[in-house]
Protein backbone atom coordinates (compact mmCIF):
# COMPACT_ATOMS: atom_id res chain seq x y z
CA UNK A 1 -28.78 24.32 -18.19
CA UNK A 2 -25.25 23.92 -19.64
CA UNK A 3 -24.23 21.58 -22.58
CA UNK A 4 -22.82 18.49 -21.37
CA UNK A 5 -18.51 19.04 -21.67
CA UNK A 6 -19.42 22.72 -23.69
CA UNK A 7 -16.16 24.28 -24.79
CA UNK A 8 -16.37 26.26 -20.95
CA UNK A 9 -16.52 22.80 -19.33
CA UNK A 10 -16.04 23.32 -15.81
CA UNK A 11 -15.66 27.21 -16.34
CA UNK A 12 -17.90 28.64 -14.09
CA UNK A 13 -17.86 32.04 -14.62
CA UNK A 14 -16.27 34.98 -16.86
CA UNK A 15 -12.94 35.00 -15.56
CA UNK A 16 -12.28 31.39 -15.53
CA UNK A 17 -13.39 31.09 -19.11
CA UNK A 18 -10.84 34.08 -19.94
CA UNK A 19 -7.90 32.94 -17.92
CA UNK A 20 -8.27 29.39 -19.49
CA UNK A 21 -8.87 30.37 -23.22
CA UNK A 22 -6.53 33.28 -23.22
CA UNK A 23 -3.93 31.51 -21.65
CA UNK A 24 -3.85 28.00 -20.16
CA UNK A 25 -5.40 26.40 -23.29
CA UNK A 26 -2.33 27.44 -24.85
CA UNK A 27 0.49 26.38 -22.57
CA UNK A 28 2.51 23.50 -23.36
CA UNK A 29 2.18 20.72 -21.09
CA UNK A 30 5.47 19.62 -19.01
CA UNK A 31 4.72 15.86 -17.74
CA UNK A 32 7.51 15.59 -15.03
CA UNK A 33 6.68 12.12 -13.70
CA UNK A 34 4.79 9.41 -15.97
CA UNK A 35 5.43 5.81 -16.79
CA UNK A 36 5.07 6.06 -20.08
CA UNK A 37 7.02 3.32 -22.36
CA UNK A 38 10.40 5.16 -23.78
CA UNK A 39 10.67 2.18 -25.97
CA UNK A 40 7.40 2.76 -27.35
CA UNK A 41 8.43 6.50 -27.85
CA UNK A 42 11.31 5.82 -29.67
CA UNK A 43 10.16 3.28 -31.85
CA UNK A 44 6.48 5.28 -32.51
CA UNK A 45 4.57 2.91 -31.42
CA UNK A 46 1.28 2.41 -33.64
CA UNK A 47 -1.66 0.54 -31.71
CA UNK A 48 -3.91 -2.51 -32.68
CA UNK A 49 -6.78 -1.09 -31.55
CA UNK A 50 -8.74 1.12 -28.90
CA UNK A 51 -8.15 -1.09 -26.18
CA UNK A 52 -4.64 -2.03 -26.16
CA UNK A 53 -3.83 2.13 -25.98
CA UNK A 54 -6.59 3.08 -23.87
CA UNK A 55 -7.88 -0.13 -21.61
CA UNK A 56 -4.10 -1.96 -20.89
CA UNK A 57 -2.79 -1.09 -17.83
CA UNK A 58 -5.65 1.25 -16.88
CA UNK A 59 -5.94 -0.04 -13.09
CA UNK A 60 -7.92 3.11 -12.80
CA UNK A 61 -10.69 1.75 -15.52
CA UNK A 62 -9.92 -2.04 -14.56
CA UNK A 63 -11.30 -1.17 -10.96
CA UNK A 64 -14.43 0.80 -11.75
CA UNK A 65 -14.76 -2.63 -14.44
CA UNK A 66 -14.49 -4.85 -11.04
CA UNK A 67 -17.00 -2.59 -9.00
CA UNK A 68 -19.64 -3.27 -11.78
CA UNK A 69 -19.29 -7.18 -12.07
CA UNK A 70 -17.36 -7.35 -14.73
CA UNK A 71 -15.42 -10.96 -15.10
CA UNK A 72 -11.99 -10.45 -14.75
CA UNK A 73 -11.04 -12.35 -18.68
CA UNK A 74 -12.61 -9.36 -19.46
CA UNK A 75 -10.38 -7.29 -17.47
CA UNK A 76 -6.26 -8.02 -17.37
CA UNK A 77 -7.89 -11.91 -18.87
CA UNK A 78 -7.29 -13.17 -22.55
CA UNK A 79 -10.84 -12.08 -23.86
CA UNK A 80 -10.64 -10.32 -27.60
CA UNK A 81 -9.74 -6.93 -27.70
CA UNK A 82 -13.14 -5.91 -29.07
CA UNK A 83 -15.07 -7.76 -26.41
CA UNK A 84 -13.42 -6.02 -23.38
CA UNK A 85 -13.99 -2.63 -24.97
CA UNK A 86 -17.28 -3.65 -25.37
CA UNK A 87 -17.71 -4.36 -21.41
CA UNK A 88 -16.26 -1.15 -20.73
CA UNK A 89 -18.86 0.74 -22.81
CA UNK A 90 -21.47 -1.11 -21.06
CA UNK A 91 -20.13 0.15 -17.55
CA UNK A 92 -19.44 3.69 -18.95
CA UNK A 93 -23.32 4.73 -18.47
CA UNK A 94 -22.93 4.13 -15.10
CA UNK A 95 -19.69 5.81 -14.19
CA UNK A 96 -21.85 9.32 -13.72
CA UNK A 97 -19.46 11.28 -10.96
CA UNK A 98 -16.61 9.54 -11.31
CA UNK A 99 -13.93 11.33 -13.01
CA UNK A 100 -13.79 8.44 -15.51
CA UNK A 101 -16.95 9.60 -17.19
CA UNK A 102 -15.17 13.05 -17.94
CA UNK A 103 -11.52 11.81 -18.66
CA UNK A 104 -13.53 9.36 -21.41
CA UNK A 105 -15.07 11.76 -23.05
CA UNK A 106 -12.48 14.35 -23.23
CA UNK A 107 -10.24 11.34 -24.55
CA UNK A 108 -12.73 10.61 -27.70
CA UNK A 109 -13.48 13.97 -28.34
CA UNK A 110 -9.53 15.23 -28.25
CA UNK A 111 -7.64 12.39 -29.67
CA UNK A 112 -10.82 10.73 -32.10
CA UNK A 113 -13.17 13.83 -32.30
CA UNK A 114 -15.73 12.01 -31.10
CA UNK A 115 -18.44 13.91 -29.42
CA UNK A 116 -21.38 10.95 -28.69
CA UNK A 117 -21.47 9.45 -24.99
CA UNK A 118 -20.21 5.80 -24.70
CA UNK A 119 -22.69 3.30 -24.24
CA UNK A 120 -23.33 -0.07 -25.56
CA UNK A 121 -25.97 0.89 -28.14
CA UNK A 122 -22.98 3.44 -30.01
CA UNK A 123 -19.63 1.17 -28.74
CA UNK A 124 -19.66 -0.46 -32.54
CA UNK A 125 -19.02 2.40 -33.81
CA UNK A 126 -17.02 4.14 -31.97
CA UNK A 127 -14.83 0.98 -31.86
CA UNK A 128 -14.68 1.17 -35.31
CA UNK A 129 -13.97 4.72 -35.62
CA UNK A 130 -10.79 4.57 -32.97
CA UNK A 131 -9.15 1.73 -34.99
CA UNK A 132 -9.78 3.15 -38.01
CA UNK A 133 -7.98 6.50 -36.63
CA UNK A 134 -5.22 4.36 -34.60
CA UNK A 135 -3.96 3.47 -38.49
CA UNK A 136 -3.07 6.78 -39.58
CA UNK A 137 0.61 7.74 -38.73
CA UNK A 138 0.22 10.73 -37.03
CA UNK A 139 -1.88 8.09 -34.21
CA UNK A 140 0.99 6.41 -32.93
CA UNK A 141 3.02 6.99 -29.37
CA UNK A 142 4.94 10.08 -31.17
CA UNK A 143 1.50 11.70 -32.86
CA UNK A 144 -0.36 11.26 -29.67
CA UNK A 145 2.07 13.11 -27.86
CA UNK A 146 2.50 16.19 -30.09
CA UNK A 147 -1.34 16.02 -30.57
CA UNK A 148 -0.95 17.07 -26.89
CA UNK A 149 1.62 19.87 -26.79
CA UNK A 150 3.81 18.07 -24.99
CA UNK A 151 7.65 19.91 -24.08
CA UNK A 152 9.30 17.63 -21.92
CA UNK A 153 8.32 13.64 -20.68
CA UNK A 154 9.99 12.52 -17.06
CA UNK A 155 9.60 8.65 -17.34
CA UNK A 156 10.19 6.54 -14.32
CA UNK A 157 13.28 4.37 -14.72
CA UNK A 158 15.01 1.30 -12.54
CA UNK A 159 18.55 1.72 -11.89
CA UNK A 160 19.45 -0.92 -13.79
CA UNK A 161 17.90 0.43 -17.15
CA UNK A 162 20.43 0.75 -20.02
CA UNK A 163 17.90 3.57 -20.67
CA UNK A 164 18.88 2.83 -24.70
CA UNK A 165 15.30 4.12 -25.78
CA UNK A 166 16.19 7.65 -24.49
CA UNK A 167 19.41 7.41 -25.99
CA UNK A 168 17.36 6.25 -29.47
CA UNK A 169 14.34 9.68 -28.64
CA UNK A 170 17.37 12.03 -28.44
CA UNK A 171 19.17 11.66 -31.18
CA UNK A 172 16.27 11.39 -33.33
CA UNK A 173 15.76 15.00 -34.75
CA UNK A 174 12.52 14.38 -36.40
CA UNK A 175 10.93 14.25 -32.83
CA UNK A 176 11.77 17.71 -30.76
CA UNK A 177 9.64 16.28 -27.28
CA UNK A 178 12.63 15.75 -24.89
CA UNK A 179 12.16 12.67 -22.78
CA UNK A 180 14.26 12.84 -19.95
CA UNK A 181 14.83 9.64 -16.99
CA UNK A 182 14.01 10.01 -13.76
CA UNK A 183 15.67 7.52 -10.92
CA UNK A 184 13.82 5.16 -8.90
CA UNK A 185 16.09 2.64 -6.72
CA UNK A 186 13.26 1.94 -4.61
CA UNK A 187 13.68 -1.91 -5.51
CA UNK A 188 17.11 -1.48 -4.19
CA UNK A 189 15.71 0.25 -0.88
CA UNK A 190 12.71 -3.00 -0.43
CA UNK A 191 14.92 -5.22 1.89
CA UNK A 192 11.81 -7.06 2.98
CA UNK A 193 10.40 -8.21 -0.26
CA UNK A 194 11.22 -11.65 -1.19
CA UNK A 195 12.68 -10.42 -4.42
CA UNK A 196 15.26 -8.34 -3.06
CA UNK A 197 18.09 -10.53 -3.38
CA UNK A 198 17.48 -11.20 -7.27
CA UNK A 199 17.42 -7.84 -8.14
CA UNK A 200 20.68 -7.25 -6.17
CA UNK A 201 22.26 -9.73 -8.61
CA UNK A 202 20.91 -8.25 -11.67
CA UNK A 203 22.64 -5.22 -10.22
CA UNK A 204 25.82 -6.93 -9.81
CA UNK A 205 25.48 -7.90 -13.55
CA UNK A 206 24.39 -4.25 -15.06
CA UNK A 207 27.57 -2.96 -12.93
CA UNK A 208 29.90 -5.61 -13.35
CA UNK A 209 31.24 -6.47 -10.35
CA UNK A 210 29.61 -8.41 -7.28
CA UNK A 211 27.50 -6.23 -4.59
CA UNK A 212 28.60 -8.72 -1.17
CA UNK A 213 28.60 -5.78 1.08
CA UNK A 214 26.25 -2.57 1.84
CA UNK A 215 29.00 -0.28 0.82
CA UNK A 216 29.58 -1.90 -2.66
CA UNK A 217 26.16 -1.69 -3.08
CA UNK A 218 26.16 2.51 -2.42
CA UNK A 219 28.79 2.48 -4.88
CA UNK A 220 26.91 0.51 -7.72
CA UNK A 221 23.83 2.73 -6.86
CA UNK A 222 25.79 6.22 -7.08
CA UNK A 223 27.44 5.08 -10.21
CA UNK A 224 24.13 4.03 -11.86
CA UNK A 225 22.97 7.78 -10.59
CA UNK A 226 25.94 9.16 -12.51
CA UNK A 227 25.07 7.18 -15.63
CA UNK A 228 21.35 8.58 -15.65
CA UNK A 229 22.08 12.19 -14.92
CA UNK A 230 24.73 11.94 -18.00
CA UNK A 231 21.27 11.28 -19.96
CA UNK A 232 19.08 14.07 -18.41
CA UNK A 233 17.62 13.25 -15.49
CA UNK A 234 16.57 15.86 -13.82
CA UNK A 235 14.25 14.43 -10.78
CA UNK A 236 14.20 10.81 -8.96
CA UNK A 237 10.86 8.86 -7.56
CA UNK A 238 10.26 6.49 -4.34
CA UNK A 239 7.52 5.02 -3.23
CA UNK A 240 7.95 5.07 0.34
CA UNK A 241 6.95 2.41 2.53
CA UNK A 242 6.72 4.17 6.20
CA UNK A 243 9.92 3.65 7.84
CA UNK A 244 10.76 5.72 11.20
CA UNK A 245 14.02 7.58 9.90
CA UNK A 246 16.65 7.49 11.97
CA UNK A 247 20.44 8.46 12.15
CA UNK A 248 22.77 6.48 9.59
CA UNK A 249 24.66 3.73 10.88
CA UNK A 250 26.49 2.15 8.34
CA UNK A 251 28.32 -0.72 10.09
CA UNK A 252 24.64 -2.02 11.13
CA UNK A 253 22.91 -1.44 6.99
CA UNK A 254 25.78 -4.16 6.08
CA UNK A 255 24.66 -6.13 8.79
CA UNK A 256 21.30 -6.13 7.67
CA UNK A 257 22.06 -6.69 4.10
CA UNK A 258 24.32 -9.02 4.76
CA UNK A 259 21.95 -11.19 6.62
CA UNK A 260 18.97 -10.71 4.04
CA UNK A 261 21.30 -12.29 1.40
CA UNK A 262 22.05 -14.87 3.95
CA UNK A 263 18.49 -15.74 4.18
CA UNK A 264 17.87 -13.99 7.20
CA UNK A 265 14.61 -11.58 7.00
CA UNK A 266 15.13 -8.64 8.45
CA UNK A 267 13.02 -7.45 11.43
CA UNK A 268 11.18 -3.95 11.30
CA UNK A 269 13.99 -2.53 13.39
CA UNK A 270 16.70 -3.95 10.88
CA UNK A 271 14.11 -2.21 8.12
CA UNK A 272 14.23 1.09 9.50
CA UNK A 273 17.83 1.21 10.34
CA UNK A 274 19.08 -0.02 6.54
CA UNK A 275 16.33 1.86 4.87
CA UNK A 276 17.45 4.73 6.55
CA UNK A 277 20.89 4.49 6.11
CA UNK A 278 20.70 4.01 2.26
CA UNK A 279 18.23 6.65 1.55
CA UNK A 280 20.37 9.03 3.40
CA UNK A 281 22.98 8.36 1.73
CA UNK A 282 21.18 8.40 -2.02
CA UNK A 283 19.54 12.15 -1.02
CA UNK A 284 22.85 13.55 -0.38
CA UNK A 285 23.66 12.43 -4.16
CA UNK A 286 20.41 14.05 -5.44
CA UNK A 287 20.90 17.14 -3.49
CA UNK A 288 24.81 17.61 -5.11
CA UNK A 289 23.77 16.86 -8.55
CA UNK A 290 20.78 19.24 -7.88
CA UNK A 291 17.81 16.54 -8.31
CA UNK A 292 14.21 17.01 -7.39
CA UNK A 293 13.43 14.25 -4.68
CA UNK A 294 9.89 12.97 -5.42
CA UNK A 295 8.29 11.06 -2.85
CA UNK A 296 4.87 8.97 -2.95
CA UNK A 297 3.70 8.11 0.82
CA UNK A 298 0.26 6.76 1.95
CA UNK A 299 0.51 3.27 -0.38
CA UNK A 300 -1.24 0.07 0.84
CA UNK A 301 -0.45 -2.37 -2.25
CA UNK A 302 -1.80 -5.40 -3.10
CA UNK A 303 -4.48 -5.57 -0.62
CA UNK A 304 -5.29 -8.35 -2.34
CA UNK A 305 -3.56 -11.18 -2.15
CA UNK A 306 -5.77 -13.66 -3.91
CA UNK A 307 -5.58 -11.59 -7.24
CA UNK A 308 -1.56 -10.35 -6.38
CA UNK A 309 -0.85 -14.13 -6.68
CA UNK A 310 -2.74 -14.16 -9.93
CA UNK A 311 -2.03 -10.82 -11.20
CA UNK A 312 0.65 -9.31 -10.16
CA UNK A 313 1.64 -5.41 -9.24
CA UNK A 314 -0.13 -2.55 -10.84
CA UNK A 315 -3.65 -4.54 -11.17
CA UNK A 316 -5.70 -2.13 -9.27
CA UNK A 317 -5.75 -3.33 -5.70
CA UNK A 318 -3.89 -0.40 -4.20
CA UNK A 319 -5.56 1.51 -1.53
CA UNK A 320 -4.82 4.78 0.84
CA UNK A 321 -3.19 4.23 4.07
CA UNK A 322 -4.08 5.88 7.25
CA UNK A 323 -0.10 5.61 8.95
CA UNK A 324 1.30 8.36 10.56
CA UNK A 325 3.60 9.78 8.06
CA UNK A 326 4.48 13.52 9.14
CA UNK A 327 6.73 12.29 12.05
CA UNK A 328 8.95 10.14 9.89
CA UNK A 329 8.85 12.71 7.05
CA UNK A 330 9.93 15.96 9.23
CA UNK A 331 12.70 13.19 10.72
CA UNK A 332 13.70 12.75 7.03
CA UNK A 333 14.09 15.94 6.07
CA UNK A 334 15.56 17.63 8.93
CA UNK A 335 18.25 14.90 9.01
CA UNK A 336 19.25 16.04 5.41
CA UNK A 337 18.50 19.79 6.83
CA UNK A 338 21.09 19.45 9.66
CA UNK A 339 23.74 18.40 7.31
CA UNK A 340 22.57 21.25 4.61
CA UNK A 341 22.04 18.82 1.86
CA UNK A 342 18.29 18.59 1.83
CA UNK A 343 17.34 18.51 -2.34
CA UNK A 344 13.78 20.36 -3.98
CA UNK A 345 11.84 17.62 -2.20
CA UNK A 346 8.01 17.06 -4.15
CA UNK A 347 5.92 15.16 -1.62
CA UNK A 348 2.78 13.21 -2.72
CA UNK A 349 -0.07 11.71 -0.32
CA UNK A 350 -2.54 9.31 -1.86
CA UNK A 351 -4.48 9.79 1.64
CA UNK A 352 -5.98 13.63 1.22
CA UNK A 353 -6.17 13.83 5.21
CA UNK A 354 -1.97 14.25 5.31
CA UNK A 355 -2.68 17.26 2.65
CA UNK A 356 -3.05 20.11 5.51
CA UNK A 357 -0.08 18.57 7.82
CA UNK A 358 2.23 17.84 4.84
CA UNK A 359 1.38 22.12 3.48
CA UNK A 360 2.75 23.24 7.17
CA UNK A 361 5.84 20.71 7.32
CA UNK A 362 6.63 22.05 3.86
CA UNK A 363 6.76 25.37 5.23
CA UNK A 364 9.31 24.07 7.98
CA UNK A 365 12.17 23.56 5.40
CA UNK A 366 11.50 25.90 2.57
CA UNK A 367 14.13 28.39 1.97
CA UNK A 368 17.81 28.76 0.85
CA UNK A 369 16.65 31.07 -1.98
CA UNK A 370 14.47 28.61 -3.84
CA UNK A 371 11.03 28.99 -4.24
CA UNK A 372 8.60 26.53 -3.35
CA UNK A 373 11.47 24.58 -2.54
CA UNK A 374 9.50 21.83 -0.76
CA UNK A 375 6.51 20.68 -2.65
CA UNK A 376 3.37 19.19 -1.81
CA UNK A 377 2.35 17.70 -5.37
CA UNK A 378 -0.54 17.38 -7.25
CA UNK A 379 -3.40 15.49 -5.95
CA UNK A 380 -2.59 11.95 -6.68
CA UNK A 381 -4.08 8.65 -8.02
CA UNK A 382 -7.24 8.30 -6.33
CA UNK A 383 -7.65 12.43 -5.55
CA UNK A 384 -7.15 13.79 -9.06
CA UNK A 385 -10.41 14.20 -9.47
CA UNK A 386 -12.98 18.06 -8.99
CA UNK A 387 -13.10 17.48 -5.36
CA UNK A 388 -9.65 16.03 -4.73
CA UNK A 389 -8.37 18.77 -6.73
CA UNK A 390 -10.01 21.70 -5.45
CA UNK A 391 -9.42 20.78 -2.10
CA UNK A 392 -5.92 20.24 -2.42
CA UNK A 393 -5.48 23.72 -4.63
CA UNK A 394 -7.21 25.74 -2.00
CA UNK A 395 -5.49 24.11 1.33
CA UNK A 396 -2.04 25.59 -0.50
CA UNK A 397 -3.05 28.31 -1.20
CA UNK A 398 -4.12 29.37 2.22
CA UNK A 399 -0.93 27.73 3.74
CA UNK A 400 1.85 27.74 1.60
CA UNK A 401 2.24 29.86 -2.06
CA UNK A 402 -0.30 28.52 -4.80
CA UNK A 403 1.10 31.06 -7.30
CA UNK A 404 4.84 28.71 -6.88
CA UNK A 405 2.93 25.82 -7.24
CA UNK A 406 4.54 22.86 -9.34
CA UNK A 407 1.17 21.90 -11.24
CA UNK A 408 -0.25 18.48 -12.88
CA UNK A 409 1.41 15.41 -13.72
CA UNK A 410 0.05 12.31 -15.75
CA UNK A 411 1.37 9.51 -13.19
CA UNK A 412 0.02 7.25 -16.54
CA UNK A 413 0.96 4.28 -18.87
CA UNK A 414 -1.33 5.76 -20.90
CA UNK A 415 -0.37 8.40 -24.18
CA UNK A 416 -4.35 8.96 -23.59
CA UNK A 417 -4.03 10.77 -20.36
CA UNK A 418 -2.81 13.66 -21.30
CA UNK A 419 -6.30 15.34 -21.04
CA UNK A 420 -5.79 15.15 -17.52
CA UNK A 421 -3.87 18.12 -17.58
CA UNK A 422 -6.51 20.25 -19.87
CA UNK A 423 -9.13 18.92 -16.31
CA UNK A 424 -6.41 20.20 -13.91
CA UNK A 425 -6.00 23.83 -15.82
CA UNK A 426 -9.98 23.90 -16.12
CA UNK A 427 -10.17 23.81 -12.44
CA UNK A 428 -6.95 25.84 -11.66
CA UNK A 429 -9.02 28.50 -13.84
CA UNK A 430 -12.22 28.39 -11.96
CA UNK A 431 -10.91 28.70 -8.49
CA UNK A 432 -8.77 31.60 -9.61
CA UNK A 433 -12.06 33.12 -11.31
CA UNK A 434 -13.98 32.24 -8.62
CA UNK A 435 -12.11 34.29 -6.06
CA UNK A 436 -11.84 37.14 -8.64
CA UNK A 437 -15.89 36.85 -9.09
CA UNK A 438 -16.57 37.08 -5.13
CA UNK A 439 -14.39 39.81 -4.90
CA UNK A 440 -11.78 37.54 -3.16
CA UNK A 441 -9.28 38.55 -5.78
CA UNK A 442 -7.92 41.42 -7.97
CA UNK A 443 -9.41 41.85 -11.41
CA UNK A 444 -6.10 42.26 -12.52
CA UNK A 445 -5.42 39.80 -15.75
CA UNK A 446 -2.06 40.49 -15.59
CA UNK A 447 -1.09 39.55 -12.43
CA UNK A 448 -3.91 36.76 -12.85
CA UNK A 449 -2.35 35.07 -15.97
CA UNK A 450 0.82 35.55 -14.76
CA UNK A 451 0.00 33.28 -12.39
CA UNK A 452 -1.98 30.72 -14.38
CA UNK A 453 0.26 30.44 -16.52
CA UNK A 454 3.05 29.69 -13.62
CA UNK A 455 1.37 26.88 -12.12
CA UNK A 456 0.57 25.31 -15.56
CA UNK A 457 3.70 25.27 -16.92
CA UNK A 458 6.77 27.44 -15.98
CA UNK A 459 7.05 26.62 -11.95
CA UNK A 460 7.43 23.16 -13.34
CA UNK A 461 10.34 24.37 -15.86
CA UNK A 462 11.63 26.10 -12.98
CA UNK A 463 11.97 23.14 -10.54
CA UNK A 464 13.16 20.39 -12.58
CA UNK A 465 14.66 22.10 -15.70
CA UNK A 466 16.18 25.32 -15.31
């Protein structure tokens, strides 16, 4: 019997352990999309205590909280810090198989060299040993992050973001992590969401003139573009709500917009046709200014509506969707094909049945001397996980290249999650040592490391920084 989270955790066999110790162990970590807080970056951010770095905005811990009965005061509620850590020591026991119980423990043990299994009978102490650390200097936002071998940080940024805190990050030479933006307009893209029209005049205000038409409000959008890839940015993010993409029209997009700042709601067709239109237009810019186009498909959010009222976005009350999405997808990306201005596109389903279609659509518009051009990212959100993971790795690699694979991401608030990546390499490891073992694979550590060491770190240099 192995030792619970051993130092060959997940390592099944000699190869693995080899591969990982020798070589991705040691390989810095490139997070290319997180939503980590620049501001709390630039100004180091030191924490109060355990929970407010490791519990806030944790929808993935908040839900596992709500599956066990815990009251939601205790939750996203005003309860003391100390009590809601304690209620999420007294679920931990019970979170045996979910990949909770092994990103907790590789959390403690990394960060707070903690080795002892959460439970309410040690949580005193091991809420008193966290705060105790979380005082030291080297335990704020900055510390936490070098702790981690971090390179490079891709936060997620609105277009109308100053983005002052990367300005702060990058001319501070005491901290060598770059922390690049990345540019998501998707609030600009919502037409349907009751908000819509206020955020087009907080537009109008970060740009300085009045967006009244659909064309005014490309122009505000490509200029905000310019101002973000003058700071870095090096990849841009959408969630994408499933909209059948269809041939620009844009006489009928200012219609449509037009009419939504009326007061008019727009009807699916009038959804379609402006979404269309204005994400058209926006993946031309990425593709000239060479941009990786990340796309997250397969939402349902705020199931809810109850706790959406009462909570808000980001709560936990997200689920997978079962839409078609390759139809609209392949329409996507052969409009921006037929026009030769299709960008590095890195597609993401949060439903793990798309995985297999989305590997052989991928393989549809690679090309043009890049490799791996069109990505089918890391298993996300509610797949990142042994199973999700391992399913995911081996579909690519029997349909598209795994060796040009783009690797892990954090997708966190959290400077905590960073272990997620050590899980990801553990498992990249043992299904490369596993074929290698069963004769499935060379024994050749060259080519093997090579390889490891290409999906952990430099394929991701490659795509977005090089």
């Amino acid at each position: 019997m192995k030792k619970f989270m051993d130092a060959d955790f997940l390592l099944k066999n000699e190869t693995a352990k080899k591969l990982y110790h020798e070589i991705a162990e040691k390989t810095p970590i490139i997070d290319y999309h997180c939503h980590l807080s620049p501001q709390e970056i630039a100004e180091d951010k030191h924490y109060e205590s355990i929970t407010e770095v490791w519990l806030g905005g944790d929808h993935y811990k908040w839900r596992i909280m709500r599956g066990f009965g815990v009251e939601e005061k205790y939750i996203t509620g005003d309860a003391d810090p100390k009590e809601k850590f304690m209620k999420w020591a007294s679920v931990m026991p019970y979170c045996v198989g979910n990949p909770l119980y092994h990103w907790t423990h590789l959390e403690l043990r990394r960060y707070f060299g903690i080795e002892e299994l959460l439970c309410p009978e040690n949580a005193e102490y091991i809420w008193n040993r966290c705060n105790e650390l979380l005082t030291q200097p080297e335990f704020g936002a900055r510390g936490l992050i070098k702790r981690s071998n971090v390179e490079i940080i891709g936060t997620t940024d609105d277009p109308c973001d100053n983005l002052e805190y990367h300005d702060i990050i990058k001319a501070d030479e005491s901290f060598d992590v770059e922390v690049v933006p990345s540019y998501r307009p998707e609030r600009a893209l919502n037409i349907w969401r009751p908000e819509f029209c206020g955020y087009i005049e907080k537009l109008s205000g970060v740009v300085g003139y009045e967006i009244k038409d659909y064309k005014s409000l490309e122009k505000a959008l490509d200029e905000r573009l310019d101002f973000f890839v003058a700071r870095g940015c090096r990849s841009v993010d959408c969630s994408l709500n499933m909209v059948w993409f269809q041939k620009p029209d844009d006489a009928a997009a200012d219609r449509v917009f037009k009419a939504k700042l009326a007061g008019v709601e727009p009807s699916q067709e009038d959804i379609d046709i402006y979404y269309s239109t204005l994400y058209l237009h926006l993946a031309k810019k990425y593709y000239e200014n060479d941009l990786v186009m990340q796309i997250h498909i397969a939402v349902l959010r705020d199931n809810n509506t109850a706790t959406f009222n009462a909570l808000g976005v980001d709560t936990g009350f997200d689920t997978m969707s079962d839409e078609r999405i390759v139809q609209p997808i392949i329409n996507l990306l052969d409009l921006l094909e037929r026009e030769d201005k299709l960008p590095k596109t890195v597609l993401y389903s949060l439903n793990p049945a798309h995985n297999e279609a989305l590997m052989t659509l991928a393989t549809c518009f690679n090309g043009h001397g890049i490799a791996g051009k069109i990505q089918i990212g890391s298993a996300w959100w509610l797949n990142d996980h042994i199973d999700g993971m391992e399913k995911h790795m081996k579909a690519l690699a029997s349909i598209t290249l795994f060796s040009k694979f783009i690797g892990m991401l954090t997708d966190s608030r959290s400077f905590l999650s960073y272990t997620r990546h050590e899980y990801f390499r553990r498992i990249v490891c043992n299904i490369i040592g596993t074929w290698v073992e069963d004769g499935e694979a060379p024994d050749d550590m060259n080519l093997l490391s090579r390889m490891v060491r290409d999906i952990c770190y430099t394929n991701t240099k490659n795509y977005f920084f090089s």
